[in-house]
Protein backbone atom coordinates (compact mmCIF):
# COMPACT_ATOMS: atom_id res chain seq x y z
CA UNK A 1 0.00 0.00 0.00
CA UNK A 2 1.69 3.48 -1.19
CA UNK A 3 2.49 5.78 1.83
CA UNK A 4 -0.99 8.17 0.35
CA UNK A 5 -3.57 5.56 1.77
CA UNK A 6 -1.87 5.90 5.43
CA UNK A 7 -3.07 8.71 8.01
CA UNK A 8 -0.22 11.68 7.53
CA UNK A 9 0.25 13.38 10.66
CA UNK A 10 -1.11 17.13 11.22
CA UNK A 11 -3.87 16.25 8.42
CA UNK A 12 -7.05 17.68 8.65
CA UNK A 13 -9.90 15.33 9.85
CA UNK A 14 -11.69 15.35 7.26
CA UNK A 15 -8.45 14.10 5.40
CA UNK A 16 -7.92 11.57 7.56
CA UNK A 17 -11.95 10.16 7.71
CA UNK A 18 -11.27 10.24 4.04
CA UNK A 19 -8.04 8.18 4.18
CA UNK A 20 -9.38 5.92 6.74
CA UNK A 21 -12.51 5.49 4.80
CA UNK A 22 -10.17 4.51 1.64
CA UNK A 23 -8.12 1.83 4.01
CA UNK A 24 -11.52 0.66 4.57
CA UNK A 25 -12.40 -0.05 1.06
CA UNK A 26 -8.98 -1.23 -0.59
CA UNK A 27 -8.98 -3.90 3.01
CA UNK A 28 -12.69 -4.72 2.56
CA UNK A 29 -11.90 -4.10 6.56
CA UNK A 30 -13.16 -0.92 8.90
CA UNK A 31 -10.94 0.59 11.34
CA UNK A 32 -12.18 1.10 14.89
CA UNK A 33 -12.23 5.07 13.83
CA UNK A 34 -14.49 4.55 10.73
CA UNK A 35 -17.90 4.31 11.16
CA UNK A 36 -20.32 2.51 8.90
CA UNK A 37 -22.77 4.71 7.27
CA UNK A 38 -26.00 2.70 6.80
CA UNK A 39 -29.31 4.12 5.11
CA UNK A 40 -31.70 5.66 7.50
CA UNK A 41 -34.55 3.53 6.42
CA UNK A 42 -35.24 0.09 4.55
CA UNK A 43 -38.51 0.45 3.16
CA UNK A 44 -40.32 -3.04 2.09
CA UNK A 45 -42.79 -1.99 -0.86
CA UNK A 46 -44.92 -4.85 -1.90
CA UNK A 47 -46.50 -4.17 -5.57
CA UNK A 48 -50.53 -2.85 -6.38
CA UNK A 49 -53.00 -4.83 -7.21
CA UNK A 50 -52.29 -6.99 -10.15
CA UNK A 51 -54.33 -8.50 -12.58
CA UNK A 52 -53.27 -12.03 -11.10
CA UNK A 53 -54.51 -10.66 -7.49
CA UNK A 54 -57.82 -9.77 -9.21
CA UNK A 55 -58.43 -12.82 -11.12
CA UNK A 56 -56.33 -16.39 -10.54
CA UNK A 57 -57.23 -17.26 -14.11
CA UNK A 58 -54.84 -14.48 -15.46
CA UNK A 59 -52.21 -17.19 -14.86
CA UNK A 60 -53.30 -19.44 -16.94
CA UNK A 61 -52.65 -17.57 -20.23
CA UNK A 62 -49.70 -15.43 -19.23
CA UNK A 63 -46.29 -16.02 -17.44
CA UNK A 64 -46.24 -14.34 -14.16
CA UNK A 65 -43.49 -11.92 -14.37
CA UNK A 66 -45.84 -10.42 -17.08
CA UNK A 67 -48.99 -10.36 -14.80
CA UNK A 68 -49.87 -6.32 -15.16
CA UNK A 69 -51.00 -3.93 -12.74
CA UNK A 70 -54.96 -3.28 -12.37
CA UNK A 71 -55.75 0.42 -12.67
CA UNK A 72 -56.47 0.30 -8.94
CA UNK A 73 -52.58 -0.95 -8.22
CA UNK A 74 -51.31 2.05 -10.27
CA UNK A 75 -53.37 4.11 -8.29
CA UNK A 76 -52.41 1.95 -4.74
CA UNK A 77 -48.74 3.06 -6.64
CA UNK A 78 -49.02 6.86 -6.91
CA UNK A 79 -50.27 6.72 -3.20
CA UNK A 80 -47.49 4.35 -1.93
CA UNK A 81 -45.33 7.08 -3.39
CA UNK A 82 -46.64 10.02 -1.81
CA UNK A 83 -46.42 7.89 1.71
CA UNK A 84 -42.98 7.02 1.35
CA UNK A 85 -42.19 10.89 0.17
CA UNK A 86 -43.71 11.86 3.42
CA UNK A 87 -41.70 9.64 5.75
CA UNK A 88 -38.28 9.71 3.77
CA UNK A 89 -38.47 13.82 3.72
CA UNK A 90 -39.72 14.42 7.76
CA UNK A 91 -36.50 13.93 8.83
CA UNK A 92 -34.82 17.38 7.55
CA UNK A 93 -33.25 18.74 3.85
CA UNK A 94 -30.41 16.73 3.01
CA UNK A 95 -32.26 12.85 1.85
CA UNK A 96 -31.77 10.67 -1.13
CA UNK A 97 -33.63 7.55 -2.08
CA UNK A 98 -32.02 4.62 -3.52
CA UNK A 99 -34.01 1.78 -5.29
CA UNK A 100 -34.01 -1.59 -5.56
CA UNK A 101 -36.90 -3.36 -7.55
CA UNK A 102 -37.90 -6.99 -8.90
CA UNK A 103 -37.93 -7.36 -12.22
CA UNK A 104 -41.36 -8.35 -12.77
CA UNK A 105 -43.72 -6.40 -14.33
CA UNK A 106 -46.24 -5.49 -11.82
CA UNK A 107 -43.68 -4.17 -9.73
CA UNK A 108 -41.91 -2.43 -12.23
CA UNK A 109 -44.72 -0.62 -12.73
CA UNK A 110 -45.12 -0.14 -8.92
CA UNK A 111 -41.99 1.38 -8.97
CA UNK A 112 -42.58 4.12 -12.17
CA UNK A 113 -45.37 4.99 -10.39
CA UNK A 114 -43.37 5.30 -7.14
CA UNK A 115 -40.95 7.27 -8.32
CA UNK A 116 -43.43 10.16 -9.84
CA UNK A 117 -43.74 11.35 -6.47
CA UNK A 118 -40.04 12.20 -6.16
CA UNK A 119 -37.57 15.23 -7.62
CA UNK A 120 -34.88 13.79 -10.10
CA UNK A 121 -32.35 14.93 -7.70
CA UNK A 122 -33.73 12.90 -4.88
CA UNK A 123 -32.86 9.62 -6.18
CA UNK A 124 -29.65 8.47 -6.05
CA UNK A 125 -30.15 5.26 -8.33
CA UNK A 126 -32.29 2.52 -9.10
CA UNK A 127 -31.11 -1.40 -9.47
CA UNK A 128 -33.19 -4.17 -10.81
CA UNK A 129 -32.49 -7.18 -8.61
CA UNK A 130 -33.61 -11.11 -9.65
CA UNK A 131 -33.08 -12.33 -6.06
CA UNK A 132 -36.33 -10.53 -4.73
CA UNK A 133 -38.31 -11.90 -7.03
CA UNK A 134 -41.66 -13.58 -6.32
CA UNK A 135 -41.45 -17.00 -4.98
CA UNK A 136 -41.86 -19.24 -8.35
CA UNK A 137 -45.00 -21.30 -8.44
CA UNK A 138 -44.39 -22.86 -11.95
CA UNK A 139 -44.99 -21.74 -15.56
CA UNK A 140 -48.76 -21.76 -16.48
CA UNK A 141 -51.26 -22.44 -13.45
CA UNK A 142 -54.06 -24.32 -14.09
CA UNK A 143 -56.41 -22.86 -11.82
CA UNK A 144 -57.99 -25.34 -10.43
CA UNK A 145 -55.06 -27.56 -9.62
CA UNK A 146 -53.07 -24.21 -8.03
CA UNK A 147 -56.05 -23.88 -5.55
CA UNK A 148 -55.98 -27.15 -4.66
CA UNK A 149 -51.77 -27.37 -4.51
CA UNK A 150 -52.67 -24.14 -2.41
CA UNK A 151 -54.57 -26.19 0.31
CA UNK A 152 -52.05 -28.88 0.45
CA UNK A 153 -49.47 -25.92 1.07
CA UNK A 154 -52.18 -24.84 4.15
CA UNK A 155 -51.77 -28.40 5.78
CA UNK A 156 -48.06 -29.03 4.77
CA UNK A 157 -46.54 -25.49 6.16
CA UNK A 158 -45.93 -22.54 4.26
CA UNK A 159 -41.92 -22.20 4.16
CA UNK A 160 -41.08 -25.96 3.26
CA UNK A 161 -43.67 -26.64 0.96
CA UNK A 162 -42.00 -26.56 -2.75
CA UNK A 163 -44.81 -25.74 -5.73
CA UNK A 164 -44.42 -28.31 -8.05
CA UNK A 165 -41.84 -26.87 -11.07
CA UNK A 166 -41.55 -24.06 -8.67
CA UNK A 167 -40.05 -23.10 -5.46
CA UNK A 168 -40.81 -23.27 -1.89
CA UNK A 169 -40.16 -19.84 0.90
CA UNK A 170 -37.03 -21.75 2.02
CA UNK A 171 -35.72 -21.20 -1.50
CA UNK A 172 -36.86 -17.91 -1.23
CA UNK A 173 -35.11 -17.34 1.74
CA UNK A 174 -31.36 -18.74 0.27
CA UNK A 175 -31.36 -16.30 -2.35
CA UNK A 176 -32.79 -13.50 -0.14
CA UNK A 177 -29.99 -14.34 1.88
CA UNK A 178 -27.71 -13.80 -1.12
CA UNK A 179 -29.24 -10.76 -2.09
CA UNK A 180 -28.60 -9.57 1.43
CA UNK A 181 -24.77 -10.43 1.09
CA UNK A 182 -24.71 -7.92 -1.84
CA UNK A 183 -26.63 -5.33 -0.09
CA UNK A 184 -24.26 -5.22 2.20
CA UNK A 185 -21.51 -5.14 0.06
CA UNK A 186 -23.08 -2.14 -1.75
CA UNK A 187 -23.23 -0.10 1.89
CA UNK A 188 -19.76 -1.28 2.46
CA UNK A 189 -18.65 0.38 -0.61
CA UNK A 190 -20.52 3.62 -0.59
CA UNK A 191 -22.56 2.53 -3.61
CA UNK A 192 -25.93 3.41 -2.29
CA UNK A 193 -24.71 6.95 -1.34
CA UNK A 194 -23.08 10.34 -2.67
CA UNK A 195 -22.60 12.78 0.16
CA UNK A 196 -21.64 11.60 3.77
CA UNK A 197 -23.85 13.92 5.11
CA UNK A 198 -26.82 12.79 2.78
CA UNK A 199 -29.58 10.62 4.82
CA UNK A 200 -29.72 7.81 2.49
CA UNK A 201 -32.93 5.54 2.06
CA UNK A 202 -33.13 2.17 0.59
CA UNK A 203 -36.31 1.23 -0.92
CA UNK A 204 -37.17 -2.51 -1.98
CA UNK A 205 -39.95 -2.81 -4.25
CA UNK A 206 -41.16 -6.40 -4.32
CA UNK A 207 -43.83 -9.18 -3.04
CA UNK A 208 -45.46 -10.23 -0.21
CA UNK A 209 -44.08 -13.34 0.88
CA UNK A 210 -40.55 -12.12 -0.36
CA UNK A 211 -40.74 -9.27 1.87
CA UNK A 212 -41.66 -11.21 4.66
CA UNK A 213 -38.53 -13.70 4.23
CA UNK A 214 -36.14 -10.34 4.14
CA UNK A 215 -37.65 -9.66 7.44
CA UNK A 216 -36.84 -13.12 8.56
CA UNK A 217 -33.60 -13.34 7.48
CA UNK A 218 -32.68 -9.80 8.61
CA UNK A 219 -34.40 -10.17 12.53
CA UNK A 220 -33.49 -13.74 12.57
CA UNK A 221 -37.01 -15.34 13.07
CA UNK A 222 -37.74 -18.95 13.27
CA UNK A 223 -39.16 -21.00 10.61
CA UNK A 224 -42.25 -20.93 13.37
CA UNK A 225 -42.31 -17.72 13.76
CA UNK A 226 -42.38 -16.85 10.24
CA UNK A 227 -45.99 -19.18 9.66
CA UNK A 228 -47.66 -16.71 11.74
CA UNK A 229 -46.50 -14.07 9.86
CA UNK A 230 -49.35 -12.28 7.98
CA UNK A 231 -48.74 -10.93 4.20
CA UNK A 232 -48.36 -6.89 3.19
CA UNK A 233 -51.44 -5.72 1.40
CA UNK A 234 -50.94 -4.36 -1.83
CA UNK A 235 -48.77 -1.09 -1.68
CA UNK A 236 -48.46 -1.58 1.75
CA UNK A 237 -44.75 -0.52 2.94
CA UNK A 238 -42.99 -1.53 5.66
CA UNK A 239 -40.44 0.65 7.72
CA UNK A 240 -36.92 -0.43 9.34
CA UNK A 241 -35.70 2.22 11.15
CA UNK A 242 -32.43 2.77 12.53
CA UNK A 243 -32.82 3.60 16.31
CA UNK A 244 -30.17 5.87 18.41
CA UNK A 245 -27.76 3.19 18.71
CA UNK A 246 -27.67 1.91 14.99
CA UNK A 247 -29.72 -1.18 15.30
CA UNK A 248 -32.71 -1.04 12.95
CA UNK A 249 -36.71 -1.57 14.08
CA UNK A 250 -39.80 -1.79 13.36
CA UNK A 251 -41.00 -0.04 16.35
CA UNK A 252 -39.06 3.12 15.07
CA UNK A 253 -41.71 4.48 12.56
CA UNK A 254 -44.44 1.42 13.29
CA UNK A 255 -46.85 0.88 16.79
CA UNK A 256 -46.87 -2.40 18.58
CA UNK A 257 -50.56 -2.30 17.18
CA UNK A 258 -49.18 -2.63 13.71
CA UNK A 259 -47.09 -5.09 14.77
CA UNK A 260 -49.73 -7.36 16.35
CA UNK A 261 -51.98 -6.94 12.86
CA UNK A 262 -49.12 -7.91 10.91
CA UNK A 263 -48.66 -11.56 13.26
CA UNK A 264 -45.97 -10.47 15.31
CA UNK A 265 -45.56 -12.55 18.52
CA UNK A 266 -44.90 -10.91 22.06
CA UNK A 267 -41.29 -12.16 22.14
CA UNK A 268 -40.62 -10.37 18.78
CA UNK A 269 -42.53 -7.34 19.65
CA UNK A 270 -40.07 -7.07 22.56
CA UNK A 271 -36.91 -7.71 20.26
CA UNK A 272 -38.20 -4.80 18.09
CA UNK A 273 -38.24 -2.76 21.03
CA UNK A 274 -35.21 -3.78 22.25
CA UNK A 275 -33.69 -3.03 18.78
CA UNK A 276 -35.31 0.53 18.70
CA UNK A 277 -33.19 1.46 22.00
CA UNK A 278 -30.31 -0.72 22.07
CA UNK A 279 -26.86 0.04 23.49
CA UNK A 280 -24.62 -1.89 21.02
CA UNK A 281 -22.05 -2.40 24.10
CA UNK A 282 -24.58 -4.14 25.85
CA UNK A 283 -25.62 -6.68 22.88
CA UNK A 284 -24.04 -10.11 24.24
CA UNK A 285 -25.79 -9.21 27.34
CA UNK A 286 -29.73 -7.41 26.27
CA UNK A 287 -30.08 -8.94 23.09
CA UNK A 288 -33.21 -10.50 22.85
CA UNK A 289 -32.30 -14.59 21.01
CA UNK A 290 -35.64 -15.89 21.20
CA UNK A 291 -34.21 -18.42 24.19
CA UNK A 292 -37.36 -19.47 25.18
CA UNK A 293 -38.46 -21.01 22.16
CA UNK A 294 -35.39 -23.25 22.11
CA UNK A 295 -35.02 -24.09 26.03
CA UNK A 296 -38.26 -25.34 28.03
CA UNK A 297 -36.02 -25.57 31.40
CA UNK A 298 -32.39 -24.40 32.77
CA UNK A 299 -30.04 -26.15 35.11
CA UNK A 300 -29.60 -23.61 37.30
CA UNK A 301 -27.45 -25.38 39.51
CA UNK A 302 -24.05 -23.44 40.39
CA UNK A 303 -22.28 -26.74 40.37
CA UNK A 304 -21.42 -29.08 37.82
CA UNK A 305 -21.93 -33.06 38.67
CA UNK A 306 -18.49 -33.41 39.79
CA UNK A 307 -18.88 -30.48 43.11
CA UNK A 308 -16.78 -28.15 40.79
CA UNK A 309 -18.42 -24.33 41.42
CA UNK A 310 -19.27 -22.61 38.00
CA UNK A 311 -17.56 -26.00 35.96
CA UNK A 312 -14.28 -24.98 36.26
CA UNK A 313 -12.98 -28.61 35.63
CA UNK A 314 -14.33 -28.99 32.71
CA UNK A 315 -13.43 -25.26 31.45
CA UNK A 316 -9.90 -26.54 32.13
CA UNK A 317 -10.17 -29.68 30.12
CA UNK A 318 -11.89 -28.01 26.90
């Protein structure tokens, strides 16, 4: 590394953010001094009414990722983009919006619509992504035989069960995963802003059961947890938040009521709250893991079987 990408003493700190943000970059590693920026807000965007949501048999004659918008969904659209306008711009001057969209066509369209409500300037960029695509259920449907594959999904469980020819939410979830692996990357990088004192937003523009896997993935809920999950209406956008400490919630922008409607259990309404007031020193400590629905009892013994306080025998053998 040439002696321009080290700190030079008496250099301005702005100089030296910049050079530590470049170490950070050309090391794909952050010094303790260089702070991550991460978008203010996720926003989860599930499309407007489609054609397909209107009438099952639309599937039948055309491929899904071709299913259109109904005029109402354009219209669910140009509201959706107003909303998000609203809660993107309360925060002060200096915001950008950065979009990520799948590249089907009723959320394409979503998204044109979307983006009406916002100044050129505003938006930073726009990226059509294949991993948060809908979950496949096939080529044509035959309505009758999706309805009843449909039921059979109802008694089998809703994240194993794989459509035939198509996939099943735990597929979903690998290449959500993947997706999320990029996203990162792309924060990591400064791709997803211009100006380090810009308050960036990140916008995903999908589906409904997609959505709800990037929630699973990202707040690390259980395969359980997820089944009681309920799905986003059409348009309907869900907020993640960063709170004080840099952990991002729900319960920033949302209520607990919201959370309830949506299928939220107790135990992860508490996590969101935890998450919307965290102290990242105190994470191994606070961190709501979801014990209890892993553990039904503790030993809570202070002695291991052999008389040794705390196990300190066996912490000597490991």
């Amino acid at each position: 590394m040439s002696s321009d990408s080290s700190p030079t003493t008496g250099a301005a700190p702005e100089d030296l953010a910049a050079k530590e943000c470049l170490f950070c970059e050309m090391t794909r590693q952050h010094q303790p001094q260089c702070v991550r920026r991460l978008p203010k807000r996720i926003i989860l965007v599930r499309h407007g009414e489609s054609q397909g949501n209107l009438d099952m048999s639309a599937y039948t004659t055309t491929p899904d990722y071709r299913i259109p918008l109904t005029p109402l969904g354009v219209d669910q659209a140009r509201a959706a983009g107003r909303g998000i306008l609203d809660v993107v711009s309360s925060g002060g001057a200096n915001w950008k919006v950065y979009f990520y969209v799948s590249p089907y066509e009723r959320t394409r369209a979503t998204l044109r619509e979307i983006g009406a409500a916002f100044p050129r300037h505003r938006v930073i960029g726009a990226r059509e992504e294949c991993r948060v695509r809908e979950q496949d259920f096939g080529n044509f449907q035959v309505e009758e035989r999706m309805r009843a594959i449909k039921e059979t999904r109802e008694l089998f469980g809703r994240f194993f069960f794989r459509f035939p020819e198509g996939e099943s939410a735990a597929d979903v979830f690998d290449r959500v995963a993947s997706f999320l692996e990029s996203l990162w990357r792309d924060i990591d990088m400064g791709r997803l802003e211009q100006d380090a004192s810009c308050e960036t937003n990140l916008v995903i523009v999908s589906h409904g059961l997609t959505s709800r896997v990037f929630l699973m993935k990202w707040f690390k809920w259980t395969v359980d947890q997820f089944e009681h999950l309920n799905n986003f209406d059409n348009c309907e956008f869900r907020i993640m938040q960063l709170g004080p400490a840099g952990e991002y919630s729900l319960l920033v922008h949302h209520t607990k009521e919201e959370l309830q409607r949506w299928g939220l259990s107790p135990e992860m309404i508490a996590d969101q709250q935890w998450r919307a007031s965290a102290n990242r020193g105190s994470w191994a400590d606070e961190c709501s893991s979801f014990l209890s629905t892993f553990f039904d009892h503790w030993n809570d013994d202070e002695e291991d079987n052999d008389g040794n306080e705390n196990g300190n025998t066996n912490k000597l053998l490991e």
